[in-house]
Every structure is written in structure tokens, then in C-alpha cells.
Protein backbone atom coordinates (compact mmCIF):
# COMPACT_ATOMS: atom_id res chain seq x y z
CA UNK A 1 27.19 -1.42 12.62
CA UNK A 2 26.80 -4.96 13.28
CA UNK A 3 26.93 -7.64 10.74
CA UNK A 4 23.35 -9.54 12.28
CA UNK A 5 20.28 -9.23 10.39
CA UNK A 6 17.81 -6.73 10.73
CA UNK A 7 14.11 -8.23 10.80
CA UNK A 8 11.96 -6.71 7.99
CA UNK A 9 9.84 -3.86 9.01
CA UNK A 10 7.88 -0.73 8.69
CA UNK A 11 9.78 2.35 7.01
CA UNK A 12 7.81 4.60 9.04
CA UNK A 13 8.56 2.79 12.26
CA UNK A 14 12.26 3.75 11.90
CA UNK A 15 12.88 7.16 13.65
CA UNK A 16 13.59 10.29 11.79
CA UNK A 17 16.95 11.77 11.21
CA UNK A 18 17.78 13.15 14.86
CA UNK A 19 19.96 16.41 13.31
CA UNK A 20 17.15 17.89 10.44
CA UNK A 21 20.31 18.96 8.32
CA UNK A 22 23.96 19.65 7.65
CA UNK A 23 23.63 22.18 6.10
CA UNK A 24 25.58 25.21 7.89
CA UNK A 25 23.14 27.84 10.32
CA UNK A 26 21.87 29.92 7.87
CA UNK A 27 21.21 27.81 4.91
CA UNK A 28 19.54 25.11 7.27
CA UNK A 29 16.44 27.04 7.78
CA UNK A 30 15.52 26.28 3.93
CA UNK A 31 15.14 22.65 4.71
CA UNK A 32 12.82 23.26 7.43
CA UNK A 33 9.80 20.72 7.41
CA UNK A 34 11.62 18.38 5.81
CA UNK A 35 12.31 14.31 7.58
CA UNK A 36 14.12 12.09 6.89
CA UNK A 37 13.86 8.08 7.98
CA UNK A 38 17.24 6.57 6.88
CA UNK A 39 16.58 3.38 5.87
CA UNK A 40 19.48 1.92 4.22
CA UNK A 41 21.26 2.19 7.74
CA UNK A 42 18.95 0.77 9.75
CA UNK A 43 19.89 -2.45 7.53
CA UNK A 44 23.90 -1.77 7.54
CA UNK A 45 24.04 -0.75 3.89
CA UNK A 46 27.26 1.09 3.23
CA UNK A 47 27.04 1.48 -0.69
CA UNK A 48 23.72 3.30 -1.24
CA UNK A 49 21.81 5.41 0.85
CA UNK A 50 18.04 4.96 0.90
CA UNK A 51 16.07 7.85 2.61
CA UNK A 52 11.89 7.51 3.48
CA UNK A 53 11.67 11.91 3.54
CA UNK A 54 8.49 13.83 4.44
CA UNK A 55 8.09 17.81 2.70
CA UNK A 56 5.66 19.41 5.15
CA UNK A 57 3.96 22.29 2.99
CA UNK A 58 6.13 24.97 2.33
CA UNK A 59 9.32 22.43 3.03
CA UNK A 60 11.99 21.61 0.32
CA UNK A 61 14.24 18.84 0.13
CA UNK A 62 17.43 20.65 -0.62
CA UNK A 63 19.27 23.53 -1.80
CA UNK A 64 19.82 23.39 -5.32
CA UNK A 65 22.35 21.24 -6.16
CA UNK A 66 24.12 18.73 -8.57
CA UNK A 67 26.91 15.53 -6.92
CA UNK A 68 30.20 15.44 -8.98
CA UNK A 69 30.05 11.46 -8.11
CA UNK A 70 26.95 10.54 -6.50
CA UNK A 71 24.37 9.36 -8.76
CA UNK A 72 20.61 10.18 -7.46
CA UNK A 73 16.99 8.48 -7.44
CA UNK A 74 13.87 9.64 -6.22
CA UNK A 75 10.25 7.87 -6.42
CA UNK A 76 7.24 10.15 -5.09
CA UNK A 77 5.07 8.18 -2.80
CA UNK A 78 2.62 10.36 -1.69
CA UNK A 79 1.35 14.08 -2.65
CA UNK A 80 2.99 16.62 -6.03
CA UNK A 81 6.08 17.94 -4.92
CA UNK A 82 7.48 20.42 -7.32
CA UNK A 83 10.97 19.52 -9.54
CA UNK A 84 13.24 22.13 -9.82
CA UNK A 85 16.08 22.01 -11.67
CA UNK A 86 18.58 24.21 -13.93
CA UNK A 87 15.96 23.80 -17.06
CA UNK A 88 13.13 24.55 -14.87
CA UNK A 89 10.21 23.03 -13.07
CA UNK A 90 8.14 20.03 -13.14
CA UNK A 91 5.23 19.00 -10.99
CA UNK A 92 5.27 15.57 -9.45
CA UNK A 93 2.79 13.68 -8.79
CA UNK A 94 2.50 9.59 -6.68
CA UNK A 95 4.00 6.69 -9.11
CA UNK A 96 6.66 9.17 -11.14
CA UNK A 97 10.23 9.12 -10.41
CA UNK A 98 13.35 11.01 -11.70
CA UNK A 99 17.47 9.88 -11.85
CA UNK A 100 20.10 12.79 -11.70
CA UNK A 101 23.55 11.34 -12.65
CA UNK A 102 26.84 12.65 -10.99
CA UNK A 103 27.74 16.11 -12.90
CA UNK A 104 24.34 16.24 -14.13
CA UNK A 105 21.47 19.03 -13.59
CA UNK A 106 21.36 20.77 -10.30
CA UNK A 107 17.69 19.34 -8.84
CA UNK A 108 15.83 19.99 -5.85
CA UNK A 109 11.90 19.38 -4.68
CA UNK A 110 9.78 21.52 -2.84
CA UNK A 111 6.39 20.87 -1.89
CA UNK A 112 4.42 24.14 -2.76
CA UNK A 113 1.12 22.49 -1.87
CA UNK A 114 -1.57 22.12 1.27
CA UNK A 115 -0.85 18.49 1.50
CA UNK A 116 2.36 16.69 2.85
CA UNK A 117 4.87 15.00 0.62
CA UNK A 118 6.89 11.46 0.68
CA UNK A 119 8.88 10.32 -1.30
CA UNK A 120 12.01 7.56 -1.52
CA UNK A 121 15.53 9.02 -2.14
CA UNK A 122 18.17 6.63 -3.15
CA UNK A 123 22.15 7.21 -3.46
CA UNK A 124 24.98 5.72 -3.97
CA UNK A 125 27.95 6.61 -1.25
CA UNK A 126 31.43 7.75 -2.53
CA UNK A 127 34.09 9.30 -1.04
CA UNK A 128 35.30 12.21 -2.61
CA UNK A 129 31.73 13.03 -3.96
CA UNK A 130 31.50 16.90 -3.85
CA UNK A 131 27.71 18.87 -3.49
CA UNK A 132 27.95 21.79 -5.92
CA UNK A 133 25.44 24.71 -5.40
CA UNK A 134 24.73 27.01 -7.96
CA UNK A 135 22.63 29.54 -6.12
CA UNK A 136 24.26 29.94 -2.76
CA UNK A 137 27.61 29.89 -1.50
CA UNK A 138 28.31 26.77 -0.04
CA UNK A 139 30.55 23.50 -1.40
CA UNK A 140 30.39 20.09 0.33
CA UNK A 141 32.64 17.32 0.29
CA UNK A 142 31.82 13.74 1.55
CA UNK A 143 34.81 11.64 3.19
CA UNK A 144 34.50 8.62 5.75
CA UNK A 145 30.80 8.80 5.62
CA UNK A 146 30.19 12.18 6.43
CA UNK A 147 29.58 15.47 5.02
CA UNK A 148 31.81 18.59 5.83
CA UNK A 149 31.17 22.22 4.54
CA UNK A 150 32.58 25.22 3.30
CA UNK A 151 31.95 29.02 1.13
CA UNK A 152 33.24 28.66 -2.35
CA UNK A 153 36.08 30.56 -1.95
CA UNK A 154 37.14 27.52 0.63
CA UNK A 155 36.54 29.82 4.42
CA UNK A 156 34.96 28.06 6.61
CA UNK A 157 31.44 28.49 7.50
């Protein structure tokens, strides 16, 4: 990533995400409809993450899941996505936002409605940082800015 800067510009005129997930094969079909515009790289940040993602109906954001280091932000731009976490559910609607410290609930959205969703994700990036998933059997680790994944008994996916 180069060091120059990057012009200001439209969110929406940075291309989506080319692969839709990382999750494994068959836990990636539950993030289907979902896009993601990664906008903190377009700009070099290394820190944070900051994600522009579309929920087609139907779509969810994630599996459910909590960050043993990664703190989380989300701000809903457009439609009511539905909050799910370990205490239950929450509609959404444009102008709220929610934080999920690291070790915190296990959150996900999931737009149960005609209408698309949008919202702004924000994250910070550390090494280390492990994705914990109470409801299926996966575990994720993040190391030199990527994600790898495994079943919870460590086996390979």
C-alpha cells in the first residue's frame, strides 16, 4: 500500500469485496447477499477497519460471534436490520448505532425485511484477535492481516 494520498471520494464508488467471505464452504452460504466496500483500505489505514456493507433481504452480516481483542462499531445508514445477540434481538432502524467490546456479547445483523440494508462497520485490527462462535463450529484467528480458520476441536476445515 503506498504511502500517497488518496483523493476524497464516494464510498459507494469503491468496489465491493471481490471474495463475499472467509468463512469456510459451508458456513459461507449464510452470508449470502451481504457486500462489503472496504473503505479504510482504499485510504491505507492499517489500525481500524472501516467497512460500507449492503444486507440484501434475507442476508446477514455474520455468524454469531464475539472478538477476544477486536473491539466493534456499527452505525445503520439505511433500512432496520435486526440485532441479534446472546440476550436477544433488537430492531434497528437509520441514525442508531451499537459498540461490542472484545470478549463481549456474541452480535450479528440480519436484515429480515423487503428493503435493503447499509450500514458502516468499524474495527480495530490486532493480531492475535480470535472470532469465537457460539452456535457453529468454527474458530478464527487473525495474524499478518488475514483471517485463517478452523473446527473447535482445532481440524482443519
Amino acid at each position: 500500500m503506498s504511502n500517497a494520498a488518496q483523493p476524497p471520494m464516494f464510498a459507494t464508488d469503491i468496489p465491493p469485496r471481490r471474495k463475499p467471505s472467509n468463512y469456510p464452504a459451508p458456513l459461507a452460504q449464510h452470508v449470502s447477499g451481504r457486500q462489503k466496500r472496504q473503505l479504510g483500505d482504499v485510504f491505507g489505514l492499517t489500525h481500524f477497519g472501516v467497512n460500507l456493507t449492503s444486507l440484501a433481504p434475507g442476508a446477514q452480516s455474520a455468524l454469531l460471534h464475539r472478538h477476544t481483542h477486536q473491539d466493534e462499531f456499527v452505525y445503520v445508514l439505511i433500512g432496520s436490520p435486526t440485532l441479534r445477540t446472546d440476550e436477544g434481538e433488537v430492531l434497528l432502524a437509520p441514525g442508531m448505532c451499537v459498540g461490542f467490546p472484545a470478549n463481549g456479547q456474541a452480535h450479528h445483523l440480519i436484515n429480515r425485511t423487503a428493503e435493503d440494508v447499509q450500514y458502516l462497520e468499524v474495527g480495530n485490527r490486532c493480531n492475535d484477535d480470535r472470532g469465537e462462535y457460539p452456535e457453529d463450529d468454527l474458530v478464527a484467528r487473525y495474524s499478518d492481516g488475514g483471517w485463517t480458520f478452523a473446527r473447535k476441536d482445532g481440524s482443519a476445515w
